[in-house]
N, C-alpha and C. Protein backbone atom coordinates (compact mmCIF):
# COMPACT_ATOMS: atom_id res chain seq x y z
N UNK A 1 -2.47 122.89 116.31
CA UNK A 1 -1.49 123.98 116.20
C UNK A 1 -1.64 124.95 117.36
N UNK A 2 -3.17 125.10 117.78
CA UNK A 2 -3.20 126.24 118.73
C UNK A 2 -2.58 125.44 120.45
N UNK A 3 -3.09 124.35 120.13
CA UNK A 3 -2.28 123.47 121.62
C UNK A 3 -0.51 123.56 121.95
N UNK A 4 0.03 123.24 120.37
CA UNK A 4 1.43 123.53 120.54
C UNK A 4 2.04 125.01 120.96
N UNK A 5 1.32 125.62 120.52
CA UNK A 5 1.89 127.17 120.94
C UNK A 5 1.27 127.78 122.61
N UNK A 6 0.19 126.96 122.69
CA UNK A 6 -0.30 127.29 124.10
C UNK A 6 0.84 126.67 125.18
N UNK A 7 1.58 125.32 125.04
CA UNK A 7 2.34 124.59 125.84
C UNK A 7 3.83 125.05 125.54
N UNK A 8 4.00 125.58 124.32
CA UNK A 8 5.45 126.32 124.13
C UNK A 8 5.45 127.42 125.03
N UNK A 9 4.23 128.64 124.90
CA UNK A 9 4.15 130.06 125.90
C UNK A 9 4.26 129.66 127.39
N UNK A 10 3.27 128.42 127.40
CA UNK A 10 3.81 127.91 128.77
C UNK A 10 5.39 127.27 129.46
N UNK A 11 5.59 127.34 128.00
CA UNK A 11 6.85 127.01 128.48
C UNK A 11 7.84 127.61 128.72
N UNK A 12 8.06 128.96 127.91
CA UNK A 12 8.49 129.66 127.97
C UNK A 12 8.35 130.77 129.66
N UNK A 13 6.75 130.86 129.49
CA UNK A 13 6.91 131.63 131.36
C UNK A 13 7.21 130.78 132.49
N UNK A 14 7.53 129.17 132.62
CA UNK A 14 8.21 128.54 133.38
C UNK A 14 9.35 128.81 133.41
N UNK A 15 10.09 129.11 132.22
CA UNK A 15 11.58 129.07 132.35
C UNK A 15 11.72 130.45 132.97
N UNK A 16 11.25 131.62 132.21
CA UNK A 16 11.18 132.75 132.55
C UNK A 16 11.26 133.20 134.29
N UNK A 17 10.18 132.54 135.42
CA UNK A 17 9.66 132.80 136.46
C UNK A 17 11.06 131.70 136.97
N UNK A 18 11.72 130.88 136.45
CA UNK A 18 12.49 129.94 137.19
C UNK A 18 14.06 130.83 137.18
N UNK A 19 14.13 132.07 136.22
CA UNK A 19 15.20 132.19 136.16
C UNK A 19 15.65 133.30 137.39
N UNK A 20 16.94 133.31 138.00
CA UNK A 20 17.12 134.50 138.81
C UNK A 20 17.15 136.11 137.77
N UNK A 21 16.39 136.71 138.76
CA UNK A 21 16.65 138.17 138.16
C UNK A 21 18.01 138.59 138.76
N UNK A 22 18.33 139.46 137.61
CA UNK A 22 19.40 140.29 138.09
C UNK A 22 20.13 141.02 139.44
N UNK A 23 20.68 140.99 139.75
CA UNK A 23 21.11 141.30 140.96
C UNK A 23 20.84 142.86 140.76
N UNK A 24 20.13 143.76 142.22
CA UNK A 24 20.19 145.09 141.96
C UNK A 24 22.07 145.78 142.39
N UNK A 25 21.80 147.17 141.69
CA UNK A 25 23.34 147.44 141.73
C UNK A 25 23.39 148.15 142.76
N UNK A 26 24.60 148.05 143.64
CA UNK A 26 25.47 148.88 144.41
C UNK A 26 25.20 150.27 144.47
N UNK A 27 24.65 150.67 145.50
CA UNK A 27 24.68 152.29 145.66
C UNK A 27 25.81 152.69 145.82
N UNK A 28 26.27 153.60 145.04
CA UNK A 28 27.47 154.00 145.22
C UNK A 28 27.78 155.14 146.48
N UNK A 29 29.05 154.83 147.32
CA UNK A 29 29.38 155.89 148.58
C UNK A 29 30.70 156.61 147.81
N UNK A 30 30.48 157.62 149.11
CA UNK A 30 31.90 158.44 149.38
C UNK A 30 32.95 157.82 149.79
N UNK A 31 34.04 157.59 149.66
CA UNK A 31 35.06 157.23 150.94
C UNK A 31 35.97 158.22 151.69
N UNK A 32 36.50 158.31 152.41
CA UNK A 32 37.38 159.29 153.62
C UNK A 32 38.25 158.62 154.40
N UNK A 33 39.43 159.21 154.42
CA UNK A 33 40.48 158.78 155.08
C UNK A 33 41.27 159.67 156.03
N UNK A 34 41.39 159.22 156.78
CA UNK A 34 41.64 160.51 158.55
C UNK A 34 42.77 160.81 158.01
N UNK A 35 43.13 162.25 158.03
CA UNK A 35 44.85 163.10 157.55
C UNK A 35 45.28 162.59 158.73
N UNK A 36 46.97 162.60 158.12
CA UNK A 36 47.65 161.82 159.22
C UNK A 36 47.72 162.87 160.45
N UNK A 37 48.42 164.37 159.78
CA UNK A 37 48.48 165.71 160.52
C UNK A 37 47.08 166.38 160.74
N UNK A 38 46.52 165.58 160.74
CA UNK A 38 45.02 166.73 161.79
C UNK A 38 44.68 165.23 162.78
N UNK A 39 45.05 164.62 163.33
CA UNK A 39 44.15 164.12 164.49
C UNK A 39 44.61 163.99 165.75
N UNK A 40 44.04 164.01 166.58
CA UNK A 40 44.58 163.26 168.23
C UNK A 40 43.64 162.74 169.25
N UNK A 41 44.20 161.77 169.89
CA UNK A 41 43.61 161.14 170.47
C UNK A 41 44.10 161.24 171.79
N UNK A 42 43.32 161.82 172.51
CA UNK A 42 43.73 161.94 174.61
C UNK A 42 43.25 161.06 175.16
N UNK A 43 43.49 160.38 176.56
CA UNK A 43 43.28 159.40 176.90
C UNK A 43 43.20 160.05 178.68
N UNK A 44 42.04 160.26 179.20
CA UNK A 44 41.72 161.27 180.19
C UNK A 44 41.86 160.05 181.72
N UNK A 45 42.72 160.24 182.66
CA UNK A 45 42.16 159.76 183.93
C UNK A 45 41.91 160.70 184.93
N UNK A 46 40.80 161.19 185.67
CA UNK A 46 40.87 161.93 186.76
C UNK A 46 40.38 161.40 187.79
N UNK A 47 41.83 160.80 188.87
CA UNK A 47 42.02 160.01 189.58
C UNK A 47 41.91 160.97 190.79
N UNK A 48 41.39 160.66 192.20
CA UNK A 48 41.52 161.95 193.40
C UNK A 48 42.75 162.11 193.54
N UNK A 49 43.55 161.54 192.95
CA UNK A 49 44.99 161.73 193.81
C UNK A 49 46.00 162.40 192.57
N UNK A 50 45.70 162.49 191.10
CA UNK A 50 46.46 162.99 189.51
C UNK A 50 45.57 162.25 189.21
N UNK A 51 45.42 163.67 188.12
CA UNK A 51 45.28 163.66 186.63
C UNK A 51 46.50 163.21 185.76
N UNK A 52 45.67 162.34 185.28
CA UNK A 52 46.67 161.85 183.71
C UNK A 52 46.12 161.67 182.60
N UNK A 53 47.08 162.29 181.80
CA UNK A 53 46.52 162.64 180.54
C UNK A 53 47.78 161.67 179.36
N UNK A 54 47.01 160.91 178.87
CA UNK A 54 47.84 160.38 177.53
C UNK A 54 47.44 161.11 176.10
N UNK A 55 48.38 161.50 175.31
CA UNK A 55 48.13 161.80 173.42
C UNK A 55 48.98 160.80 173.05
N UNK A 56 48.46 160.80 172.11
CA UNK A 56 48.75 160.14 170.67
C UNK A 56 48.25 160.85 169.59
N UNK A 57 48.95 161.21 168.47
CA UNK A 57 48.30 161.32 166.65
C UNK A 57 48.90 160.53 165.81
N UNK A 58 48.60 158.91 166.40
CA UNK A 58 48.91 158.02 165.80
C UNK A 58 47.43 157.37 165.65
N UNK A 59 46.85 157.77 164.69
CA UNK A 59 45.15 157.00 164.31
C UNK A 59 45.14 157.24 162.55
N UNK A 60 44.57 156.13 162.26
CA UNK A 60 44.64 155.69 161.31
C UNK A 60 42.86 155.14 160.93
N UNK A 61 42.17 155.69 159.66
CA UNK A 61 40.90 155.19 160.07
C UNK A 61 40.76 155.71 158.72
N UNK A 62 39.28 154.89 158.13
CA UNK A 62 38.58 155.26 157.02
C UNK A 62 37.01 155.08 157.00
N UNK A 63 36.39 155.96 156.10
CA UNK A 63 34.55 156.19 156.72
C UNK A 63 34.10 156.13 155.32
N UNK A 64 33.34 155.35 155.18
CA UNK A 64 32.23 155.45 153.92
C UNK A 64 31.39 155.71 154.03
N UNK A 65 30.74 156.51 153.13
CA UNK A 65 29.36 157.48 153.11
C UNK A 65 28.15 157.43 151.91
N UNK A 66 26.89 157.53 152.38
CA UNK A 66 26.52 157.52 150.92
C UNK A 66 27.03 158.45 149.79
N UNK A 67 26.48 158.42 148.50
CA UNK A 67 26.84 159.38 147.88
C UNK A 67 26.31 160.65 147.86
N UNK A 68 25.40 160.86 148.07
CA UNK A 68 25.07 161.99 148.36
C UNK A 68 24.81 162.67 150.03
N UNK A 69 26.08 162.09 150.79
CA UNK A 69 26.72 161.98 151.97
C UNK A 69 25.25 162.40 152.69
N UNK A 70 24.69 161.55 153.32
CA UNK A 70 23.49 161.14 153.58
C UNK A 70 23.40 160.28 154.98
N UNK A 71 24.49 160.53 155.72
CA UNK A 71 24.59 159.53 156.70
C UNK A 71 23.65 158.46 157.28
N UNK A 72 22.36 159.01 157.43
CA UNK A 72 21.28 158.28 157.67
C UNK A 72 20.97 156.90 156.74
N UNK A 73 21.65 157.08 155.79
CA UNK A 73 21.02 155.81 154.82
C UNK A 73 22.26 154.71 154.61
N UNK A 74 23.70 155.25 154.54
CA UNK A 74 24.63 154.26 154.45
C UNK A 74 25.74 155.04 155.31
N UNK A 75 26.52 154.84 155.87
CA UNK A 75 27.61 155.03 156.80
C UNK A 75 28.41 153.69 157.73
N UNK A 76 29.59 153.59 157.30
CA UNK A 76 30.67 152.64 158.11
C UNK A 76 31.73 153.40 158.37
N UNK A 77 32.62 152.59 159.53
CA UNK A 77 33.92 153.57 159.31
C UNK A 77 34.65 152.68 160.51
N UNK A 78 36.04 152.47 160.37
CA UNK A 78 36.84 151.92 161.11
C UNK A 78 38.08 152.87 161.44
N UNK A 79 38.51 153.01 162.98
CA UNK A 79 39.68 154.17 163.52
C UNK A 79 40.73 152.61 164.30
N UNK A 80 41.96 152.79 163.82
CA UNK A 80 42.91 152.07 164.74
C UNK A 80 43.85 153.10 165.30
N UNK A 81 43.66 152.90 166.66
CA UNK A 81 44.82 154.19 167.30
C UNK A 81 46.18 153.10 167.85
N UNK A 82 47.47 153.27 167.80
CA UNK A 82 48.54 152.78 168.40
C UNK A 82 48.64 152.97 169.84
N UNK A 83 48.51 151.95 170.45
CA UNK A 83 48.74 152.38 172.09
C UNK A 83 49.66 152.52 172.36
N UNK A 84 50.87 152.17 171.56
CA UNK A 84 52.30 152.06 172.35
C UNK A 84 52.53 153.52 171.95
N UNK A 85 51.99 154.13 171.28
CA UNK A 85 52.83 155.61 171.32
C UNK A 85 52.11 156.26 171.79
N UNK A 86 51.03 155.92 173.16
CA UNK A 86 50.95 156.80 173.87
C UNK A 86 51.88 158.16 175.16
N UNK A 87 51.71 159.07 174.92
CA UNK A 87 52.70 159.85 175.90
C UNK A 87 52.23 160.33 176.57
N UNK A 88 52.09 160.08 178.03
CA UNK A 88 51.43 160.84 179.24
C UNK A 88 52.43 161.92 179.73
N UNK A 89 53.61 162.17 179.12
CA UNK A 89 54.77 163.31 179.96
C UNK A 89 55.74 162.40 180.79
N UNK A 90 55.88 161.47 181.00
CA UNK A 90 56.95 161.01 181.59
C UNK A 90 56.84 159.65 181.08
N UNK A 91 58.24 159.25 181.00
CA UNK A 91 58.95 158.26 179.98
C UNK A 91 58.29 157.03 181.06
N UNK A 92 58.81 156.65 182.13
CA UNK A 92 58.63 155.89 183.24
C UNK A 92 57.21 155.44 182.88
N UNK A 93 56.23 156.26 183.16
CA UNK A 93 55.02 156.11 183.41
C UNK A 93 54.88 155.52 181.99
N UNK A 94 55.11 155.68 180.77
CA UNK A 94 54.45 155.80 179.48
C UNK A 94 55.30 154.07 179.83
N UNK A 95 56.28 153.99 180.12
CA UNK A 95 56.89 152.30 179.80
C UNK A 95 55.40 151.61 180.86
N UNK A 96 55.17 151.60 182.10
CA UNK A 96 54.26 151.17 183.27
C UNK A 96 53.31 150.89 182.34
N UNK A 97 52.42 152.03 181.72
CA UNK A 97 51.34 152.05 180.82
C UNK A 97 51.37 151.05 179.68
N UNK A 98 52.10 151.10 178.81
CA UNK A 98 52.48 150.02 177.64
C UNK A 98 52.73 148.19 178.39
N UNK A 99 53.62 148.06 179.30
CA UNK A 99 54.32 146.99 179.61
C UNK A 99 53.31 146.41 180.24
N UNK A 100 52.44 146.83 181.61
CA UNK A 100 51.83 146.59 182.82
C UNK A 100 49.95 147.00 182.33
N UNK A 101 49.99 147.84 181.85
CA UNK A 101 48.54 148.55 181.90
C UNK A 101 47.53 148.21 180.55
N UNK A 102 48.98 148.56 179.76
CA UNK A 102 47.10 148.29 178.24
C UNK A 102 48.40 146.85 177.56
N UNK A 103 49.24 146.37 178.13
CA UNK A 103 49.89 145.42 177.55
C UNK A 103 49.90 145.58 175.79
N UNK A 104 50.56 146.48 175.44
CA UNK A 104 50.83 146.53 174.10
C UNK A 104 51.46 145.70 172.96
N UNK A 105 52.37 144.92 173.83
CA UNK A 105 52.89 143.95 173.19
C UNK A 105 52.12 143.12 172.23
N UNK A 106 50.78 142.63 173.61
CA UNK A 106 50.11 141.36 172.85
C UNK A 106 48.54 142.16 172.57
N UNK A 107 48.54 143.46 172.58
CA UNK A 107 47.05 144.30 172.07
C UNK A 107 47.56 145.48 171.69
N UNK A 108 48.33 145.67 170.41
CA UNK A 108 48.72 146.88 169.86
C UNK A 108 47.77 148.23 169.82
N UNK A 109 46.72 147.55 169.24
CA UNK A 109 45.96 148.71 168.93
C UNK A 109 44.39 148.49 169.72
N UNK A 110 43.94 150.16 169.99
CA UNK A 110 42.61 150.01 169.54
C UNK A 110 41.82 150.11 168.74
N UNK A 111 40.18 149.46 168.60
CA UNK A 111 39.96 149.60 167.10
C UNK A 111 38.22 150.45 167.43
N UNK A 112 38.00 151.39 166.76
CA UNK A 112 36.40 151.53 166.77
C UNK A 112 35.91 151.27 165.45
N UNK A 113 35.23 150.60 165.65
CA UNK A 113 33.86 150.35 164.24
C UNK A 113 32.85 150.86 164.36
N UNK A 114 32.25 151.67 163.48
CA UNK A 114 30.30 152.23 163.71
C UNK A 114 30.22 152.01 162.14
N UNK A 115 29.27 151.32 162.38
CA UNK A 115 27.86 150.66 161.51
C UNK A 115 26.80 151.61 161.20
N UNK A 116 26.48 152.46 162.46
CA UNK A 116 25.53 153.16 161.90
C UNK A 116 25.57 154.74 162.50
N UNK A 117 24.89 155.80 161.58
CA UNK A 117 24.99 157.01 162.52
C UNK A 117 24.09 157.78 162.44
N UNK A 118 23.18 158.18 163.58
CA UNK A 118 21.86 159.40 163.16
C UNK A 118 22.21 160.47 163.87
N UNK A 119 20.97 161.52 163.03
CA UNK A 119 21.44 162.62 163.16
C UNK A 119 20.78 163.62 162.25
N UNK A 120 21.18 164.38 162.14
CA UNK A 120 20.75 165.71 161.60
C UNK A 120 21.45 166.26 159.81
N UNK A 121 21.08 165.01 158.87
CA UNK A 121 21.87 165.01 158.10
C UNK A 121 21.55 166.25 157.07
N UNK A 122 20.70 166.75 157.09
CA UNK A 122 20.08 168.37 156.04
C UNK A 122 21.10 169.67 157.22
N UNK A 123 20.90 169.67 158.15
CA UNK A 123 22.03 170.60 158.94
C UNK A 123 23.54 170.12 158.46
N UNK A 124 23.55 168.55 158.26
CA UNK A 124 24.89 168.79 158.10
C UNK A 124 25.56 168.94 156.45
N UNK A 125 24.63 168.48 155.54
CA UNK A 125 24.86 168.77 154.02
C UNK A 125 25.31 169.72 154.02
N UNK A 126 24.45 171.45 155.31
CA UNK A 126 24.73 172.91 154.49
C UNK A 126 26.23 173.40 155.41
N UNK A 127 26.61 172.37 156.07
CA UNK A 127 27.85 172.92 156.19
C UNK A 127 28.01 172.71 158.04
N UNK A 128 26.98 172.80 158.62
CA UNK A 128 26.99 173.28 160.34
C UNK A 128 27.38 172.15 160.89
N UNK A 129 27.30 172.34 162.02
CA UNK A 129 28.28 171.24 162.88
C UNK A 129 27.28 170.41 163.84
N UNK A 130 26.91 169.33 163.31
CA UNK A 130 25.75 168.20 164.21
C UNK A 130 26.07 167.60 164.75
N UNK A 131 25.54 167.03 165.72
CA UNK A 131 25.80 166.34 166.81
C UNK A 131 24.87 164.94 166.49
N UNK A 132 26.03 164.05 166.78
CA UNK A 132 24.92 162.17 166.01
C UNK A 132 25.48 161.23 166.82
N UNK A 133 24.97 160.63 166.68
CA UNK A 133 25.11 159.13 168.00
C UNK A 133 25.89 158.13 166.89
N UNK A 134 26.72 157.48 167.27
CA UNK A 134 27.82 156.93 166.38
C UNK A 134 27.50 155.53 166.69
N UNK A 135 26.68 154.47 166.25
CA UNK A 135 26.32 153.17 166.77
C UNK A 135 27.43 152.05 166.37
N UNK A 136 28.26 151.53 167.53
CA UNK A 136 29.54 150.34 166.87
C UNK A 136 30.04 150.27 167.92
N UNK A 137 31.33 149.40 167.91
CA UNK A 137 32.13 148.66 168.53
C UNK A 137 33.47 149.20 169.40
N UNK A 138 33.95 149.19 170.29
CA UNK A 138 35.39 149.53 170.83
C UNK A 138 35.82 147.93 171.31
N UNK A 139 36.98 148.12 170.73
CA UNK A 139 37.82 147.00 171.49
C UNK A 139 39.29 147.34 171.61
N UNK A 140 39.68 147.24 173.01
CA UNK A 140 40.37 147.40 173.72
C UNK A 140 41.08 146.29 174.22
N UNK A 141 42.15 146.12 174.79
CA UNK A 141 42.78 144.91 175.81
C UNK A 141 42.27 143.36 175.24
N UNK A 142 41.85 143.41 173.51
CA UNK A 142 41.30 141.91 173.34
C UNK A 142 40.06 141.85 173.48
N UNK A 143 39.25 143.26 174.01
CA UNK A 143 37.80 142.71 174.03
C UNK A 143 37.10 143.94 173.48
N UNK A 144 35.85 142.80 172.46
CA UNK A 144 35.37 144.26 172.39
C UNK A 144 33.73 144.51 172.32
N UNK A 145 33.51 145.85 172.50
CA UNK A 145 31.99 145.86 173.45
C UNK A 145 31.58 147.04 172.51
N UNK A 146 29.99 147.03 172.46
CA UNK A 146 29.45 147.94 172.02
C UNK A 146 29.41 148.94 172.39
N UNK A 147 29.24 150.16 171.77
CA UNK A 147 28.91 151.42 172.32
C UNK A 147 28.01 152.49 171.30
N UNK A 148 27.50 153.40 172.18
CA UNK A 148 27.08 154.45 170.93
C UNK A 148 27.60 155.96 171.50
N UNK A 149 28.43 157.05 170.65
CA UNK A 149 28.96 157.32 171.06
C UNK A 149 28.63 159.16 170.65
N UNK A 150 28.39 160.14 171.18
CA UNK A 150 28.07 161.18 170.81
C UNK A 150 29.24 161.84 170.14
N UNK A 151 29.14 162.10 169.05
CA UNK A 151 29.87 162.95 168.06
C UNK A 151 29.83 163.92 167.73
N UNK A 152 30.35 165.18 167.45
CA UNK A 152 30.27 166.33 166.59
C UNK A 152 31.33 166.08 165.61
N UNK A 153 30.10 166.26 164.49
CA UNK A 153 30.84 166.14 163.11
C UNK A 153 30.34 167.83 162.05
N UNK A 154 31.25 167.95 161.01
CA UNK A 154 31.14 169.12 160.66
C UNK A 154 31.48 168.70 158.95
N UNK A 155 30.95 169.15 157.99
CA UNK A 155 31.65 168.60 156.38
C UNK A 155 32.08 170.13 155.64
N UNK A 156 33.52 170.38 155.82
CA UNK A 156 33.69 171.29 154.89
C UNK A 156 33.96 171.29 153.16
N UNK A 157 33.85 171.83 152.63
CA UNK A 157 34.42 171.78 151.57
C UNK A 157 35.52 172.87 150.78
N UNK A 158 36.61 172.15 150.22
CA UNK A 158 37.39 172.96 150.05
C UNK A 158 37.64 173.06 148.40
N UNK A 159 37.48 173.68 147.59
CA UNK A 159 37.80 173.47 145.74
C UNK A 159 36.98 172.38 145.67
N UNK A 160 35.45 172.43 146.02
CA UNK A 160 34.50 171.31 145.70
C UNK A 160 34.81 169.90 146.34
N UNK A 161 36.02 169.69 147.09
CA UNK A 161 36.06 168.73 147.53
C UNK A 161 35.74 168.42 149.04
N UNK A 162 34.97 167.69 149.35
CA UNK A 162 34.94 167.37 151.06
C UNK A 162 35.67 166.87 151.91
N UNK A 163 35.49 167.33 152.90
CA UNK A 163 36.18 166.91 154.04
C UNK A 163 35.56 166.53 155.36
N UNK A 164 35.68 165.97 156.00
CA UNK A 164 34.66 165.70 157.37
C UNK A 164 36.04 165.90 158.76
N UNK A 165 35.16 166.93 159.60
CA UNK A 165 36.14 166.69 161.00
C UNK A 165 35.17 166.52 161.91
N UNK A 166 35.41 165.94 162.86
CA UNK A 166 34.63 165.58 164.04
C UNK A 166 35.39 165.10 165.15
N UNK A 167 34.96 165.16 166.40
CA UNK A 167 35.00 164.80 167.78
C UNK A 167 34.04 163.81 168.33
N UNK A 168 34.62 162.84 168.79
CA UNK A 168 33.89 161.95 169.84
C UNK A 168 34.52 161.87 171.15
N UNK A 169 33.39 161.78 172.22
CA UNK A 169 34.05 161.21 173.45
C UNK A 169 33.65 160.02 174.29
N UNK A 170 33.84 159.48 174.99
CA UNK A 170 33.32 158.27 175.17
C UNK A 170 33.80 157.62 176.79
N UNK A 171 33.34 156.96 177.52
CA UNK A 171 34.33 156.51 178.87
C UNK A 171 34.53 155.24 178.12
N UNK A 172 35.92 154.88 179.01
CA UNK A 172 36.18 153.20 178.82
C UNK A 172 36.56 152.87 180.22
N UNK A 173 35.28 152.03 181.01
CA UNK A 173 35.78 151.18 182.34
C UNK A 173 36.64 150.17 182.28
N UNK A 174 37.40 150.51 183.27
CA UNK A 174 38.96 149.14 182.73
C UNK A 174 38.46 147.78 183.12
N UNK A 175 37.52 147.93 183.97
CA UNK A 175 37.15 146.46 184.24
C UNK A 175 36.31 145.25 182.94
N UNK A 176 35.57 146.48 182.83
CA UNK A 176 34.63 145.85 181.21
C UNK A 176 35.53 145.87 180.25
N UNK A 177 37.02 145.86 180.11
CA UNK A 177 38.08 145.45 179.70
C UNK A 177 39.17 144.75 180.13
N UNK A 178 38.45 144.17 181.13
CA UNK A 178 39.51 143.46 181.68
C UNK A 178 41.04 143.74 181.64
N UNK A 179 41.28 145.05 182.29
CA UNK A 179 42.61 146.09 182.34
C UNK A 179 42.61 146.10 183.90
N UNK A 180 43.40 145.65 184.51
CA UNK A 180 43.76 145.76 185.35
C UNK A 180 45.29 146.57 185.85
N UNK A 181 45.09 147.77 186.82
CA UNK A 181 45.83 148.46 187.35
C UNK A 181 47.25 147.85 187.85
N UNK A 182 48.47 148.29 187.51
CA UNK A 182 49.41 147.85 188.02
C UNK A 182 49.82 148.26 189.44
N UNK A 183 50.31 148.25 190.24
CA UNK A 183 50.22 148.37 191.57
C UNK A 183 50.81 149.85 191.75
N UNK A 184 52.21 150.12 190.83
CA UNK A 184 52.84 151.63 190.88
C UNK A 184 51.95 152.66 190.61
N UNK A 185 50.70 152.58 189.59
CA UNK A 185 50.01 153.31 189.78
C UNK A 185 48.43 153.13 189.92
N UNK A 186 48.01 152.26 190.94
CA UNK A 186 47.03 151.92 191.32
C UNK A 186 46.04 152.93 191.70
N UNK A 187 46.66 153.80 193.13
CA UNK A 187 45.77 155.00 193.22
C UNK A 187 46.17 155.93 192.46
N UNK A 188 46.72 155.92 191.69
CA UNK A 188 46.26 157.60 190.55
C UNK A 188 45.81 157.70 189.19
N UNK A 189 45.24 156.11 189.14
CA UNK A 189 44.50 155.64 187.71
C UNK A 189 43.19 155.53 188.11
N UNK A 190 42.21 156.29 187.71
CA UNK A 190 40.84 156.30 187.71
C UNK A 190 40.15 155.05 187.35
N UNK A 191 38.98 154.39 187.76
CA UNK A 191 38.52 153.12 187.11
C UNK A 191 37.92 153.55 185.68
N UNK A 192 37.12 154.91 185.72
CA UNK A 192 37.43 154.77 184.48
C UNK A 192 37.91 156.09 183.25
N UNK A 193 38.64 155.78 182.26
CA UNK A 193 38.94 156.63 181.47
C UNK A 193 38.64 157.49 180.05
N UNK A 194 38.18 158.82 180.32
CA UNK A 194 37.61 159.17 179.03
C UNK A 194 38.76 159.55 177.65
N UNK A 195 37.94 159.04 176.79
CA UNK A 195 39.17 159.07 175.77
C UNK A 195 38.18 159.83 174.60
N UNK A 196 39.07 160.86 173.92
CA UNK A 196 38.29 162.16 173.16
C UNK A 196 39.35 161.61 171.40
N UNK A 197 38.53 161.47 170.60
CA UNK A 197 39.28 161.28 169.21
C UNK A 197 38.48 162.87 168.50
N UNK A 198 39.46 162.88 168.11
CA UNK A 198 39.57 164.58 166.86
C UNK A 198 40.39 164.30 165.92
N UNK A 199 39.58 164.09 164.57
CA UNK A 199 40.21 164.05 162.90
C UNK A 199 39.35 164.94 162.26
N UNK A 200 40.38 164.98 161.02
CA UNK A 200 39.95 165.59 159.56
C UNK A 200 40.06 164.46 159.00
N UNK A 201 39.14 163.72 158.22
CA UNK A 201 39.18 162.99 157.21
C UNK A 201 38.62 163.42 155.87
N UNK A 202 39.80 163.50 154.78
CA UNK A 202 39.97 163.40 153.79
C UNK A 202 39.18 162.53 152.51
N UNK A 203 38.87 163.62 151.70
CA UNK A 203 37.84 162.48 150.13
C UNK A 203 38.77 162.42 149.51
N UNK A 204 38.76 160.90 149.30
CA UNK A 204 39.69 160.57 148.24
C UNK A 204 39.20 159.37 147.27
């Protein structure tokens, strides 16, 4: 009798040790979504011969956060800006740019992804405005390349609810995008161009 119950217990912690444990659960995040009316995106060349300047507040983007908005421990976030509605001030130039320059047709948009972001996340819980290195992706013209990108970000809150605005700036060399200059404006396009994004994104 004592043999049968010794080879049953054994049998029992075989099955036991064979079975999968439970999957652990999901930390739960924040999510945020860029207001349509708070953002813009400039698109800087300072060429020796003009300055040109493109806007757009056509960006579209969403950021997940931990829950106890913690950036250091969980943070993603994806921005798509429309190139074709870029406007440098003249119609001419803005067709050159679209048709010849960032070919919009067949690369509508650009896209940034960051994966990860450090920083100063106890300065930024109480409200102040930190400065964090934004670790992810730009792709441009079909290609896309890493970057890390200095940010000022700020979290207000309004009736208990949050909000995040921030600034990044960043260069983009047209060559490491294989963007090549159209000939009309060859000398007054810089090789390379800084481009500045500014949103409010929204908890929802």
């Amino acid at each position: 009798m004592i043999c049968l119950t010794r080879r049953g217990l054994a049998l029992v912690v075989l099955l036991l040790s064979s079975s999968p444990l439970p999957p652990m659960p999901a930390r739960a995040s924040q999510s945020f979504v860029v207001k349509p009316s708070k953002n813009a995106v400039i698109f800087n060349s300072n060429a020796p011969i003009e300055l040109i300047e493109g806007h757009t507040d056509k960006l579209k983007g969403s950021i997940s956060i931990d829950e106890d908005l913690n950036f250091n421990k969980d943070f993603s976030a994806e921005f798509n800006v429309d190139l074709a509605s870029i406007d440098t001030g003249i119609a001419l130039r803005n067709e050159h740019m679209r048709d010849n320059f960032l070919q919009t047709a067949k690369f509508p948009e650009a896209v940034f992804k960051v994966s990860k972001v450090t920083g100063d996340h106890e300065a930024f819980a109480q409200g102040k405005p930190v400065s964090v290195i934004a670790d992810g992706s730009v792709t441009i013209h079909g290609v896309t390349l890493e970057q890390k990108i200095p940010v000022t970000v700020t979290l207000k809150r309004k009736n208990s609810k949050p909000s995040l605005t921030f600034t990044g700036k960043f260069p983009v060399k047209l060559e490491d995008y294989k963007i090549q200059r159209p000939e009309v404006v060859f000398q007054k396009l810089a090789d390379t161009v800084f481009v500045t994004v500014s949103a409010t994104a929204i908890n929802n």
